[in-house]
PDB file of N, CA and C in Angstrom:
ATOM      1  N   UNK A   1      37.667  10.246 -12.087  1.00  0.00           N
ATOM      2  CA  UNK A   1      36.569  10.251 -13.030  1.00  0.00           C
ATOM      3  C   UNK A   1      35.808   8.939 -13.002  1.00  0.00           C
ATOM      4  N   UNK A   2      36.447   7.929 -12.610  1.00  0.00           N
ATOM      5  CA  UNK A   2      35.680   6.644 -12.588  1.00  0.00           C
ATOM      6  C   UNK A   2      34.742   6.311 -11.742  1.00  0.00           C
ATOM      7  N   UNK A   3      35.365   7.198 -10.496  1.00  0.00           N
ATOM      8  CA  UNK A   3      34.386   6.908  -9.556  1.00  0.00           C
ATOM      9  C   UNK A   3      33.245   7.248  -9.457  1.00  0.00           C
ATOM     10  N   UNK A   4      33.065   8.458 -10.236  1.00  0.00           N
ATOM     11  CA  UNK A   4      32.263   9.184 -10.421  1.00  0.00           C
ATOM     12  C   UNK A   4      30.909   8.473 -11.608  1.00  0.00           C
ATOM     13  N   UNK A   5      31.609   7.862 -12.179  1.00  0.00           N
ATOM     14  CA  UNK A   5      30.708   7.166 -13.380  1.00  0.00           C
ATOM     15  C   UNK A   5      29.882   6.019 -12.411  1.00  0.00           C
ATOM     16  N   UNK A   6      31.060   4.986 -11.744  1.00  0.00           N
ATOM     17  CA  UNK A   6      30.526   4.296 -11.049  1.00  0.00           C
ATOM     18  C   UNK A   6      29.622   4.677 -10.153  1.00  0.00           C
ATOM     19  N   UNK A   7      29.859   5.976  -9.246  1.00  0.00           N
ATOM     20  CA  UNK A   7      28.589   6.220  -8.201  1.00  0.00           C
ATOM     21  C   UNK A   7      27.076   6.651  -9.272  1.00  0.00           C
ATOM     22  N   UNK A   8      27.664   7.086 -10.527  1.00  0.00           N
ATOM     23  CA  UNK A   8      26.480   7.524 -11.366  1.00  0.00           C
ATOM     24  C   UNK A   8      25.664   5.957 -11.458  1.00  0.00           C
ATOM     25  N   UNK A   9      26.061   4.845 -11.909  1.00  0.00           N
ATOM     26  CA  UNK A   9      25.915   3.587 -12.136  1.00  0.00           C
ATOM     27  C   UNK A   9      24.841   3.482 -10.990  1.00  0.00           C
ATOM     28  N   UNK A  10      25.422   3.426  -9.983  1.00  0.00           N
ATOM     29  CA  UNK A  10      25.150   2.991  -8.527  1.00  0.00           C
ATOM     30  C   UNK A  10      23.854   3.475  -8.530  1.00  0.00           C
ATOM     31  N   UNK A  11      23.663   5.135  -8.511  1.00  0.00           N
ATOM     32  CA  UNK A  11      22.121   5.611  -7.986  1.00  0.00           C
ATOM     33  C   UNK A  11      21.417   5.416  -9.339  1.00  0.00           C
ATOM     34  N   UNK A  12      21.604   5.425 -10.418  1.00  0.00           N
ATOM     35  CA  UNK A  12      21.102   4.956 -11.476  1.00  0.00           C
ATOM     36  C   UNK A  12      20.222   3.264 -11.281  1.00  0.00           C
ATOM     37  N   UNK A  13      21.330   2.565 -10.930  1.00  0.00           N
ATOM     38  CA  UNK A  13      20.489   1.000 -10.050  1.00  0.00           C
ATOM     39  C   UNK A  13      19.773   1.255  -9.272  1.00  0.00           C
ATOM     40  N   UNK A  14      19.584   1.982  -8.418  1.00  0.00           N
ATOM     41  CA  UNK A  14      19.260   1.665  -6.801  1.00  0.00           C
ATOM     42  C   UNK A  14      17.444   2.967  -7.131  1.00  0.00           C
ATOM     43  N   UNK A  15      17.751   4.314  -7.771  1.00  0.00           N
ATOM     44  CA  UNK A  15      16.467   4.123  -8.645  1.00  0.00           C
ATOM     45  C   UNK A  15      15.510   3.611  -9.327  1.00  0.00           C
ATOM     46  N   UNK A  16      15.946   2.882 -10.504  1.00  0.00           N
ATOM     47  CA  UNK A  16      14.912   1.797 -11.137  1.00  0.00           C
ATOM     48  C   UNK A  16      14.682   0.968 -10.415  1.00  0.00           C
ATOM     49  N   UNK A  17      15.537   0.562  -9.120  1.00  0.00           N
ATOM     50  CA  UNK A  17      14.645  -0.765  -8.415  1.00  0.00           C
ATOM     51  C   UNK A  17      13.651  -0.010  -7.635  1.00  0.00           C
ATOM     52  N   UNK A  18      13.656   1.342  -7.356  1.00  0.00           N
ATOM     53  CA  UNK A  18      12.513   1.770  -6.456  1.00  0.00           C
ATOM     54  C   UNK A  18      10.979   2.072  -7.164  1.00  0.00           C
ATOM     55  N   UNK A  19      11.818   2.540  -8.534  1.00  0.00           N
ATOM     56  CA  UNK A  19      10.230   2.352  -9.709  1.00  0.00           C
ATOM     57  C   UNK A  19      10.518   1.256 -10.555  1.00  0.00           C
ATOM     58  N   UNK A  20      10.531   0.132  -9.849  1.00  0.00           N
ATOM     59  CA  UNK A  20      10.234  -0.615 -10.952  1.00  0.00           C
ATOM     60  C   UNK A  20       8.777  -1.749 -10.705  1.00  0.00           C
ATOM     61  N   UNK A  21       8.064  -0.916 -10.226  1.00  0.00           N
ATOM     62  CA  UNK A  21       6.698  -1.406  -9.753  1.00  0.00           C
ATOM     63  C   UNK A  21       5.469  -0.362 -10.638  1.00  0.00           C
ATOM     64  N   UNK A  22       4.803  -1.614 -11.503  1.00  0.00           N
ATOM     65  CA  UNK A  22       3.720  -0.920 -12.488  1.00  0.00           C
ATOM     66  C   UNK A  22       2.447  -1.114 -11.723  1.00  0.00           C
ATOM     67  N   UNK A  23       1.745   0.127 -11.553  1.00  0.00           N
ATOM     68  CA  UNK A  23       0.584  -0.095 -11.072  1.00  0.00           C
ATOM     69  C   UNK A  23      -0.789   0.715 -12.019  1.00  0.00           C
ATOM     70  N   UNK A  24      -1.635   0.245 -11.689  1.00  0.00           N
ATOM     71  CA  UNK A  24      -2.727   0.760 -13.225  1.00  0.00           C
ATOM     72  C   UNK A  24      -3.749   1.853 -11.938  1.00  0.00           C
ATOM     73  N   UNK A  25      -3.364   2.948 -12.550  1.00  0.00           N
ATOM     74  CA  UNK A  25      -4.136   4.121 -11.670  1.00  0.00           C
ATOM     75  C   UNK A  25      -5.624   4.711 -12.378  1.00  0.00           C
ATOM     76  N   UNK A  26      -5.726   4.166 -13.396  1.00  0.00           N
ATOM     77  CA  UNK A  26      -6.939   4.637 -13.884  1.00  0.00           C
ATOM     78  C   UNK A  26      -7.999   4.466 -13.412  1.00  0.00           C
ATOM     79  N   UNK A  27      -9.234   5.793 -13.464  1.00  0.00           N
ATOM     80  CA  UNK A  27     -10.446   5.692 -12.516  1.00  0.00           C
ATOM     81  C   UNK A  27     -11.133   6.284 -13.310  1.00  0.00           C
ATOM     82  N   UNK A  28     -12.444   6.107 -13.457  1.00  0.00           N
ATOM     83  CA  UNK A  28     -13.195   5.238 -12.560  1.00  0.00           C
ATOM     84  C   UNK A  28     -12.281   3.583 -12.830  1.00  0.00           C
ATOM     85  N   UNK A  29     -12.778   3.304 -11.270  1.00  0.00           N
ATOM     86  CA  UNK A  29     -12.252   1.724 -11.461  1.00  0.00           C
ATOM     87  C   UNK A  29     -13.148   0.692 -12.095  1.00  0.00           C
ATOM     88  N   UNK A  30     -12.939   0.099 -13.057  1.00  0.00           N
ATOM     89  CA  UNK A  30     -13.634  -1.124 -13.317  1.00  0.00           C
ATOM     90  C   UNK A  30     -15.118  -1.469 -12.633  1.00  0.00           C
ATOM     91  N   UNK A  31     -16.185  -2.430 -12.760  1.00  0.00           N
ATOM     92  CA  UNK A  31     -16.962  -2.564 -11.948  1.00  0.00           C
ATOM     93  C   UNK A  31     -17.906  -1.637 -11.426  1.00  0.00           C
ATOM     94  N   UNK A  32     -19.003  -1.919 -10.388  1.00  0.00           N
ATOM     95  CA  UNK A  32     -19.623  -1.012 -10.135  1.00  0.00           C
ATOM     96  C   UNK A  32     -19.407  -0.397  -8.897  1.00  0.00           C
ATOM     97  N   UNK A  33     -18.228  -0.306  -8.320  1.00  0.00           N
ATOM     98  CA  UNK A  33     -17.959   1.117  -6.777  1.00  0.00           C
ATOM     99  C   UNK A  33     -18.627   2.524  -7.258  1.00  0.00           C
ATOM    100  N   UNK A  34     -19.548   2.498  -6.212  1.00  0.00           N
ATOM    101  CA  UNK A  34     -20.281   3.580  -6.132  1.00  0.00           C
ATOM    102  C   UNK A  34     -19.639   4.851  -5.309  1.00  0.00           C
ATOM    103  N   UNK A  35     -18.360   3.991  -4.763  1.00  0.00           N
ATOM    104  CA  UNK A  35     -17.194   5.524  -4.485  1.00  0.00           C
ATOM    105  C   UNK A  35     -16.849   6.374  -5.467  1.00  0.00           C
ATOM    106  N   UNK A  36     -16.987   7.918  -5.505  1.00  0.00           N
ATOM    107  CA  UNK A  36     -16.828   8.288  -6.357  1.00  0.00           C
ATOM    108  C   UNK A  36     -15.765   8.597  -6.996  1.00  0.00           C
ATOM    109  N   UNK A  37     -14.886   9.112  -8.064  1.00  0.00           N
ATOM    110  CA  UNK A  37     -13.609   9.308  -8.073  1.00  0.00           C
ATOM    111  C   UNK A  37     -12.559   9.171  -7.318  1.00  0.00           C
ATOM    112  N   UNK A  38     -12.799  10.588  -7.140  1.00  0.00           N
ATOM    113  CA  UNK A  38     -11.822  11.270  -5.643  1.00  0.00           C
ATOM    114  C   UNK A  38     -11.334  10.233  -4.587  1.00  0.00           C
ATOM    115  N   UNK A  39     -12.515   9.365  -4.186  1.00  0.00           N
ATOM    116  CA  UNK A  39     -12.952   8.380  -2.869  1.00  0.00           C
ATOM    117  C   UNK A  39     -11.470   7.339  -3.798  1.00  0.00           C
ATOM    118  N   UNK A  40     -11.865   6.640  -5.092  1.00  0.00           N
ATOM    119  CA  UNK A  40     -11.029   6.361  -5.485  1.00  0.00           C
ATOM    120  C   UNK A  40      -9.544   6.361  -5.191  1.00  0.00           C
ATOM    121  N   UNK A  41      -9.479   7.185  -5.784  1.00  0.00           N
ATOM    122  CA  UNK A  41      -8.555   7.844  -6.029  1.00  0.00           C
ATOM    123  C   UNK A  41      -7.248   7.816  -4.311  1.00  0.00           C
ATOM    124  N   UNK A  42      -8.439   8.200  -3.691  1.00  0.00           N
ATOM    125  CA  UNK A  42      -7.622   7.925  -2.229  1.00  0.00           C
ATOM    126  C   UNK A  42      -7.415   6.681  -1.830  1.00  0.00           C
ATOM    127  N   UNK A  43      -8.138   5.630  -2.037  1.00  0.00           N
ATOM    128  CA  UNK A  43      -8.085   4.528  -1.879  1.00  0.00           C
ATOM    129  C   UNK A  43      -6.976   3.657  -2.551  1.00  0.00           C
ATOM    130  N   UNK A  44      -7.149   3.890  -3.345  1.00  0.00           N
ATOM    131  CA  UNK A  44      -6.141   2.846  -4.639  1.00  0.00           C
ATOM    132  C   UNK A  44      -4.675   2.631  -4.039  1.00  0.00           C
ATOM    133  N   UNK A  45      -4.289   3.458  -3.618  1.00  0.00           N
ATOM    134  CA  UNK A  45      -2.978   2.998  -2.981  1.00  0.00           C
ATOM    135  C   UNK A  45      -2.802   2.280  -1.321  1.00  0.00           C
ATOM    136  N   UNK A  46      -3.577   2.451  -0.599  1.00  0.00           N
ATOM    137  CA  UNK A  46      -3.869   1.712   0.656  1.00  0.00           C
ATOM    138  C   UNK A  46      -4.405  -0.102  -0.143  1.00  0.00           C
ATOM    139  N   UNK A  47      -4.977   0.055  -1.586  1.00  0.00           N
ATOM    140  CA  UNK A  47      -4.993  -1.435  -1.984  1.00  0.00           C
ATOM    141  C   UNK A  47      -3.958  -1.863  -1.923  1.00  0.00           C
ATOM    142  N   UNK A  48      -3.065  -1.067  -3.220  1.00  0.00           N
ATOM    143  CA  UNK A  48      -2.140  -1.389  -3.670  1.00  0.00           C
ATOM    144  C   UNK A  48      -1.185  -2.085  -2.883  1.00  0.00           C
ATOM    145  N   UNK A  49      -0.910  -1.314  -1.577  1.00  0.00           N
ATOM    146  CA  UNK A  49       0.226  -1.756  -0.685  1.00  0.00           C
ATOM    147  C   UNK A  49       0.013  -3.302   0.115  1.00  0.00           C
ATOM    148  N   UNK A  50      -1.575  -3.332   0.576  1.00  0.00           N
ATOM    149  CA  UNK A  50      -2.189  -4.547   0.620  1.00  0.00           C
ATOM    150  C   UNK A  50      -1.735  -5.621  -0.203  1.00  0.00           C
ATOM    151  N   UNK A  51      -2.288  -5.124  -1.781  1.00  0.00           N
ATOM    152  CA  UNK A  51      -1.482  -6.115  -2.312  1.00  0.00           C
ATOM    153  C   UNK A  51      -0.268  -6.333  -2.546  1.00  0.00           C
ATOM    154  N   UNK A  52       0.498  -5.979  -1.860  1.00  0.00           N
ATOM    155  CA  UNK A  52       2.070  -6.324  -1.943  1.00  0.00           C
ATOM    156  C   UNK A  52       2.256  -7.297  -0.987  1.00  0.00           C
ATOM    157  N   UNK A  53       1.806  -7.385  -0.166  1.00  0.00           N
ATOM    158  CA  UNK A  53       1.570  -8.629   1.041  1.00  0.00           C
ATOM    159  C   UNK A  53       1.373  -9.668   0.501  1.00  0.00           C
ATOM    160  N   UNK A  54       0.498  -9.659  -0.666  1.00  0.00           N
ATOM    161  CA  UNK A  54      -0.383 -11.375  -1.469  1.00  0.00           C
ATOM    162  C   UNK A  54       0.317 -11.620  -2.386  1.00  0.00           C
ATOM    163  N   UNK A  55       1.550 -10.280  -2.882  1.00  0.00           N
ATOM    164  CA  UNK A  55       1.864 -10.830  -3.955  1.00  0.00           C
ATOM    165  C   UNK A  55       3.019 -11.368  -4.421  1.00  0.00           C
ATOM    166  N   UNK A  56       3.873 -12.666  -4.898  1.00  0.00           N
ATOM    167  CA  UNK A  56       4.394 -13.078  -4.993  1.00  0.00           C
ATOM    168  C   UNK A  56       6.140 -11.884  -5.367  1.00  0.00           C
ATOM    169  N   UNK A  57       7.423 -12.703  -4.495  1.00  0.00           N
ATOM    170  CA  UNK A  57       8.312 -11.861  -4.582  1.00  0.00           C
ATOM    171  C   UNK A  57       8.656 -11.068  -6.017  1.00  0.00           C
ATOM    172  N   UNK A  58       8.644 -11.949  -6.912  1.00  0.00           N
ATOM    173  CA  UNK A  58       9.010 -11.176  -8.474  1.00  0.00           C
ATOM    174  C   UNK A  58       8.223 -10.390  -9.235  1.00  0.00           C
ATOM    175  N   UNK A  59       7.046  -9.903  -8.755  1.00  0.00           N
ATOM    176  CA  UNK A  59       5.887  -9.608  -9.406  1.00  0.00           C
ATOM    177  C   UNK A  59       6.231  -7.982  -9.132  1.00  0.00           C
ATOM    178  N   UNK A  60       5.842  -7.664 -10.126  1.00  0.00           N
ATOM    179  CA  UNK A  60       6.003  -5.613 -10.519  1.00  0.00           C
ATOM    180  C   UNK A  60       4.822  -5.333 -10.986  1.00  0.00           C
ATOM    181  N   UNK A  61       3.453  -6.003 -11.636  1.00  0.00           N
ATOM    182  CA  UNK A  61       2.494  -5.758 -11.912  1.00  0.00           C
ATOM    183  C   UNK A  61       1.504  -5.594 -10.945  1.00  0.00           C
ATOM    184  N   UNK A  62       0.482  -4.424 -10.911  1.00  0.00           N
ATOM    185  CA  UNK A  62      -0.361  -4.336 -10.032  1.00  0.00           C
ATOM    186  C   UNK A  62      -1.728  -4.019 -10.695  1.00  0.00           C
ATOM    187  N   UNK A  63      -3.209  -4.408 -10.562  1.00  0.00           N
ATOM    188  CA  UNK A  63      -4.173  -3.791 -11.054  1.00  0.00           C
ATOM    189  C   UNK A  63      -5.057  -4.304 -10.203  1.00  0.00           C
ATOM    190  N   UNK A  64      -6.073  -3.196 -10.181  1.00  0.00           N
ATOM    191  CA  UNK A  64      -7.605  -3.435  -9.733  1.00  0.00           C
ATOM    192  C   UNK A  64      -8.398  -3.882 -10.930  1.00  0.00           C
ATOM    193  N   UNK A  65      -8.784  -5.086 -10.968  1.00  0.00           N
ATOM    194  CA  UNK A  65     -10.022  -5.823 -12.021  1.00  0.00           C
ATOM    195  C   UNK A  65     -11.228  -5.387 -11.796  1.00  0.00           C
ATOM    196  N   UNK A  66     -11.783  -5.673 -11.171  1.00  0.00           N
ATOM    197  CA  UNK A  66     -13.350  -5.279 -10.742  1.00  0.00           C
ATOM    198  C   UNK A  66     -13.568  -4.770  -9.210  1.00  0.00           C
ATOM    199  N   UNK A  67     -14.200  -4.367  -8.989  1.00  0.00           N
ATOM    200  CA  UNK A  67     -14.839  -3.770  -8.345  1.00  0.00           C
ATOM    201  C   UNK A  67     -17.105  -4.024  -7.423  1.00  0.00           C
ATOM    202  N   UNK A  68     -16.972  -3.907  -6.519  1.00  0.00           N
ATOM    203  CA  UNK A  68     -18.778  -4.642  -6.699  1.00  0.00           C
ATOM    204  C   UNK A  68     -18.967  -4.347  -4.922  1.00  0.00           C
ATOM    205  N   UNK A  69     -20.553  -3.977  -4.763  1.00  0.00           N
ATOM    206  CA  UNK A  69     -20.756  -2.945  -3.931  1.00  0.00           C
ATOM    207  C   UNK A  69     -21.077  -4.880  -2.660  1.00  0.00           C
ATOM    208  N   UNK A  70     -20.357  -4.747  -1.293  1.00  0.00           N
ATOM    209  CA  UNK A  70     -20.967  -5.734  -1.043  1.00  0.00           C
ATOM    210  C   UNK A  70     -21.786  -5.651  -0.009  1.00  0.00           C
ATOM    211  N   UNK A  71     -21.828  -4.473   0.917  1.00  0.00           N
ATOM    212  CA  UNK A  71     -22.925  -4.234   1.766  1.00  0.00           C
ATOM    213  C   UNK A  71     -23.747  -2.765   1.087  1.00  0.00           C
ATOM    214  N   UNK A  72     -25.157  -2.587   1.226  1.00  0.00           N
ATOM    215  CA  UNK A  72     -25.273  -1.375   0.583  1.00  0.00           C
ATOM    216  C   UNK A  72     -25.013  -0.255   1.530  1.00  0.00           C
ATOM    217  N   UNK A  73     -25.520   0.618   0.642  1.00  0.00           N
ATOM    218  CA  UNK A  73     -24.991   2.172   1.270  1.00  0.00           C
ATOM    219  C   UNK A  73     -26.147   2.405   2.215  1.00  0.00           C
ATOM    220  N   UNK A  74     -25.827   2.911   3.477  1.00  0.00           N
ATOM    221  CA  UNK A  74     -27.051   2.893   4.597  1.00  0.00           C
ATOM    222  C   UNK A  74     -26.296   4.338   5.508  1.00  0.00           C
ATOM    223  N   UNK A  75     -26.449   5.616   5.746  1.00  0.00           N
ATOM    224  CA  UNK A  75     -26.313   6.739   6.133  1.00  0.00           C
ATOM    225  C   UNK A  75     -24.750   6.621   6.267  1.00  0.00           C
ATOM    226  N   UNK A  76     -24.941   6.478   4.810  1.00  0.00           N
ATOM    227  CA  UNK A  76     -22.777   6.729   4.458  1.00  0.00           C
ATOM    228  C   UNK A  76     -22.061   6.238   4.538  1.00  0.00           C
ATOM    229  N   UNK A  77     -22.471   5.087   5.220  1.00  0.00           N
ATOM    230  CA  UNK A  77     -21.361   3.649   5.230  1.00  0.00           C
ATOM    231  C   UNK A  77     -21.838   2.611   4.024  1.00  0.00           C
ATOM    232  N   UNK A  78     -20.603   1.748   3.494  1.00  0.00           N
ATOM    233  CA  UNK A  78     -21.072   1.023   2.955  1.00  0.00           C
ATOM    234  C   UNK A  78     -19.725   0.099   2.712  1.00  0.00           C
ATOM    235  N   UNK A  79     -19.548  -1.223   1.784  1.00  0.00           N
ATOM    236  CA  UNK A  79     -18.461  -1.940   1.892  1.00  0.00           C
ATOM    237  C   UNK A  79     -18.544  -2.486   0.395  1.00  0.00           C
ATOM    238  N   UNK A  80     -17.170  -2.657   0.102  1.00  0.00           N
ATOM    239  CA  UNK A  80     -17.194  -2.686  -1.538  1.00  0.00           C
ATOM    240  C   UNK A  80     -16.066  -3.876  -1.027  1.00  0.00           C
ATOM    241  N   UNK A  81     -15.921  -4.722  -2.439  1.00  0.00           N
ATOM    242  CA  UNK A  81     -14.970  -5.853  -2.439  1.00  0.00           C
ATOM    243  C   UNK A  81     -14.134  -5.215  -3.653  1.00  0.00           C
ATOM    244  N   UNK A  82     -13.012  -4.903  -3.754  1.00  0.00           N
ATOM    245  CA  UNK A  82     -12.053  -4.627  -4.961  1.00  0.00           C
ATOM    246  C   UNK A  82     -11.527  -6.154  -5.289  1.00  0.00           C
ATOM    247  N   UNK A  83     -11.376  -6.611  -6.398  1.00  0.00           N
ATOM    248  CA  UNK A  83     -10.348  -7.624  -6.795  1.00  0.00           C
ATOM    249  C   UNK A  83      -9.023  -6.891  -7.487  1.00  0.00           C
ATOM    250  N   UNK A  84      -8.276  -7.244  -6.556  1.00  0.00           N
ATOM    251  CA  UNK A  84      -6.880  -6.642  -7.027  1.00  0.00           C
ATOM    252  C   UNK A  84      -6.090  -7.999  -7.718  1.00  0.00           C
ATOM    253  N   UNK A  85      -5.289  -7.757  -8.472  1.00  0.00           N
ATOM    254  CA  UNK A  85      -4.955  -8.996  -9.321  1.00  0.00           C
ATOM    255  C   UNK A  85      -2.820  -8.957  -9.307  1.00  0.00           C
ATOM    256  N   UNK A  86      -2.735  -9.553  -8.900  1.00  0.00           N
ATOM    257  CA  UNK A  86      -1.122  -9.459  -8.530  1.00  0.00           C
ATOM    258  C   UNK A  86      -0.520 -10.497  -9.065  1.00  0.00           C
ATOM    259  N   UNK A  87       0.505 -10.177 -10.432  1.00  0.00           N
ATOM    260  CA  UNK A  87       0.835 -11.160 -11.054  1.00  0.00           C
ATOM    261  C   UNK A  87      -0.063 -12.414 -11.138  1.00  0.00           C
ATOM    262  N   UNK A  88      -0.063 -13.542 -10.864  1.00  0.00           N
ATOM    263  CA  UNK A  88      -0.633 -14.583 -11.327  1.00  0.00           C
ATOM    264  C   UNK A  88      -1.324 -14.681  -9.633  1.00  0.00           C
ATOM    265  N   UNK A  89      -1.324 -14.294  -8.728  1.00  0.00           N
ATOM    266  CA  UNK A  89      -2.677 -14.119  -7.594  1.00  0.00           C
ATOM    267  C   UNK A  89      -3.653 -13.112  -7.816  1.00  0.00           C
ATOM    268  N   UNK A  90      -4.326 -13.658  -6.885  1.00  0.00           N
ATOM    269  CA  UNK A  90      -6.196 -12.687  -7.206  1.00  0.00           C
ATOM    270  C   UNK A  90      -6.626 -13.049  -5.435  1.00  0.00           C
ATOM    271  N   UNK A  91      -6.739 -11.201  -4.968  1.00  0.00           N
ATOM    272  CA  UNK A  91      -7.351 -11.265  -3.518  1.00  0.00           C
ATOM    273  C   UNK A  91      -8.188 -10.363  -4.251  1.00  0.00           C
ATOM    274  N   UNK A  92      -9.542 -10.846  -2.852  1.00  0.00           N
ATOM    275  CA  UNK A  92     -10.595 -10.446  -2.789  1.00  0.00           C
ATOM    276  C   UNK A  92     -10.218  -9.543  -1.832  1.00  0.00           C
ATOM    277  N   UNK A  93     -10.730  -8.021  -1.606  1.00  0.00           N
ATOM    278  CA  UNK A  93     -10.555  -7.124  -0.418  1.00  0.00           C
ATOM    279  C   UNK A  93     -11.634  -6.420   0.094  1.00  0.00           C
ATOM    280  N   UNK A  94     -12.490  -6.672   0.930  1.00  0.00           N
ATOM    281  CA  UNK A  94     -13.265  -5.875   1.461  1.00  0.00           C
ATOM    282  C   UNK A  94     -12.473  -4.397   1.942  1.00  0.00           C
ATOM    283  N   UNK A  95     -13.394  -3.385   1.420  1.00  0.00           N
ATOM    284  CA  UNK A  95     -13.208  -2.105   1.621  1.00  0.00           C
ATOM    285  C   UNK A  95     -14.081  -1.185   2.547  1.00  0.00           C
ATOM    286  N   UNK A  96     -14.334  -0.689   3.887  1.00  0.00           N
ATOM    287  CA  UNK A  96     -15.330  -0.226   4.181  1.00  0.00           C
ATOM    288  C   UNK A  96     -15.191   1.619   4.230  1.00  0.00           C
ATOM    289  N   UNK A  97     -16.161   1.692   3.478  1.00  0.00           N
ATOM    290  CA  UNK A  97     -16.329   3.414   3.276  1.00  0.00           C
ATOM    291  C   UNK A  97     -16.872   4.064   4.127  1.00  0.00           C
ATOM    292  N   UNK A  98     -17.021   5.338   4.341  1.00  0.00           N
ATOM    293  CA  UNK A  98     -17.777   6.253   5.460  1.00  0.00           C
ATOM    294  C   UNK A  98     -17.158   7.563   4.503  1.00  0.00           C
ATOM    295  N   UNK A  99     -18.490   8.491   4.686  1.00  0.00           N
ATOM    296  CA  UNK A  99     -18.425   9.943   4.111  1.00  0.00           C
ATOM    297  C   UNK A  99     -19.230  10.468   5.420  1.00  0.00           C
ATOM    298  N   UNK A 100     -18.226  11.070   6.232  1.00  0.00           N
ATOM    299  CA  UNK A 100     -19.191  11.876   7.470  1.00  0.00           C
ATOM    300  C   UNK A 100     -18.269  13.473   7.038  1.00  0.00           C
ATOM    301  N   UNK A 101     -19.444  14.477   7.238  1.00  0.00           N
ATOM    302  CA  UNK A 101     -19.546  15.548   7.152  1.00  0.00           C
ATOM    303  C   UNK A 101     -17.823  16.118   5.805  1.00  0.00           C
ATOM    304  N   UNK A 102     -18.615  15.457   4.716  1.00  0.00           N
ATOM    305  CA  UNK A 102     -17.562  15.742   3.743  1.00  0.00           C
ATOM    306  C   UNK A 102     -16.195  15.378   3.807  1.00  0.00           C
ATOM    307  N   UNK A 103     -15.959  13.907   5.004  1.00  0.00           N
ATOM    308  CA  UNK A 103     -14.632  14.185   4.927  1.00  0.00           C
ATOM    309  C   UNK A 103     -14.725  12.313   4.579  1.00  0.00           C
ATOM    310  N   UNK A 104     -13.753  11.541   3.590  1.00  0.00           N
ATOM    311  CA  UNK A 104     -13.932  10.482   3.244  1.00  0.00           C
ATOM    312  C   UNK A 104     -13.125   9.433   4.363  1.00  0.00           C
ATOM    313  N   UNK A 105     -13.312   8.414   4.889  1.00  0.00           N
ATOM    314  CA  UNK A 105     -12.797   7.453   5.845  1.00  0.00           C
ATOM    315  C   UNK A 105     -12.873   6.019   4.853  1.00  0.00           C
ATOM    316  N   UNK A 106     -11.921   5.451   4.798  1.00  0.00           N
ATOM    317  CA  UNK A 106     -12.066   4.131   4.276  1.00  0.00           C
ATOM    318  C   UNK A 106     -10.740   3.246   4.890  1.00  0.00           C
ATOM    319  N   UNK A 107     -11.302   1.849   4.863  1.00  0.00           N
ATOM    320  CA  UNK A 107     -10.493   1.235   5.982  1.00  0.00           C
ATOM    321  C   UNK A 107     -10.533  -0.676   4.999  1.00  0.00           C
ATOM    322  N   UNK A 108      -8.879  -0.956   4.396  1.00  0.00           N
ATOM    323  CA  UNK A 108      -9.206  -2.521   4.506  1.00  0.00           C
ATOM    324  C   UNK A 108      -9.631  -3.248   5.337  1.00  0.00           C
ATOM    325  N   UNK A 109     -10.558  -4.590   5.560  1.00  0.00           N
ATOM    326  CA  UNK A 109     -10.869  -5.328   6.549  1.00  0.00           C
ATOM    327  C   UNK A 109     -10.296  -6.491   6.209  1.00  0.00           C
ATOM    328  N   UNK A 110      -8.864  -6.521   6.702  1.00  0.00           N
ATOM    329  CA  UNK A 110      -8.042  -7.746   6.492  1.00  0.00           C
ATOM    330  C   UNK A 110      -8.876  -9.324   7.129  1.00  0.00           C
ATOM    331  N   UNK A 111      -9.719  -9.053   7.898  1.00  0.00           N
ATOM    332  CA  UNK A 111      -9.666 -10.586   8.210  1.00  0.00           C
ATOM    333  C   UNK A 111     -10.971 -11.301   7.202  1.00  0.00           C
ATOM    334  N   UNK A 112     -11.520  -9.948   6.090  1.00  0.00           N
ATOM    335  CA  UNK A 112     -12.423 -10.701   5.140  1.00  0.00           C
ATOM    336  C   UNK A 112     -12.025 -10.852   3.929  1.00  0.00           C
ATOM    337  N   UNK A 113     -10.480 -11.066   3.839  1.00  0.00           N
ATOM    338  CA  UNK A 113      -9.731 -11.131   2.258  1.00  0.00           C
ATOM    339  C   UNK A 113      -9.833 -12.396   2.460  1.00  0.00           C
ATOM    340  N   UNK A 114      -9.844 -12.417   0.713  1.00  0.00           N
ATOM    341  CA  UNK A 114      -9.969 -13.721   0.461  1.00  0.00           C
ATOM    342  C   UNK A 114      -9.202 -14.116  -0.870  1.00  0.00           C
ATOM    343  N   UNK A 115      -8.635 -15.129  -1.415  1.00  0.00           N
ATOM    344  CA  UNK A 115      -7.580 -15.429  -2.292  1.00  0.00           C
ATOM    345  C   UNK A 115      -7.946 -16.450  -2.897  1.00  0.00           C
ATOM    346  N   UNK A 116      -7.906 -16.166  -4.201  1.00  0.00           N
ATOM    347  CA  UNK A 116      -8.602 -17.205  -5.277  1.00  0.00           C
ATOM    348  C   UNK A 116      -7.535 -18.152  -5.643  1.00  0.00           C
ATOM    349  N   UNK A 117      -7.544 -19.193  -5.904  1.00  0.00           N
ATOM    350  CA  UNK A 117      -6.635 -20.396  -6.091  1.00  0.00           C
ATOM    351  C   UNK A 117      -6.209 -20.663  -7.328  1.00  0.00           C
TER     352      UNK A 117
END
């Protein structure tokens, strides 16, 4: 019977460490992204994981702050900067969008992040 409690123990731990990461999914996002929901919506987690790269080992908090259009929209492409905010860091992320024939493409451009001090 003990062992049994203990293996209960065990996956009981080894669960909460897999959710124990808060991330803020609400959309529309902050700011002015002219992506619409949905576009959102697909996106937010290709940030998210991004920001796990910037963000310091102890940190479980995740959010998108603002949002802001930085190239305009020109036959469906266009590039947005998200500020994702990770515990006590702040990256800047260029985002580049494309809507060809109803189907959404969006892509981080890692070498234009940028990290506020």
């Amino acid at each position: 019977m003990k062992k049994k409690v203990c293996l209960a123990l065990l996956l009981a731990g080894m669960a909460s460490a897999v959710f124990a990461y808060s991330y803020n999914t609400n959309v529309p996002l902050p700011g002015s992204s002219i992506a619409g929901e949905q576009l959102q919506r697909e996106t937010l987690f290709s940030a998210y994981a991004f920001a796990h790269r910037i963000a310091p080992t102890d940190c479980t908090s995740f959010s998108i702050i603002d949002t802001k259009v930085s190239k305009e929209r020109v036959d469906n492409k266009w590039q947005e900067i998200w500020t994702l905010q990770t515990c006590s860091k702040t990256a800047y992320v260029p985002i580049n969008f494309e809507i060809r024939d109803n189907v959404h493409i969006y892509g981080i451009d890692p070498m234009g992040v940028r990290y506020a001090k």
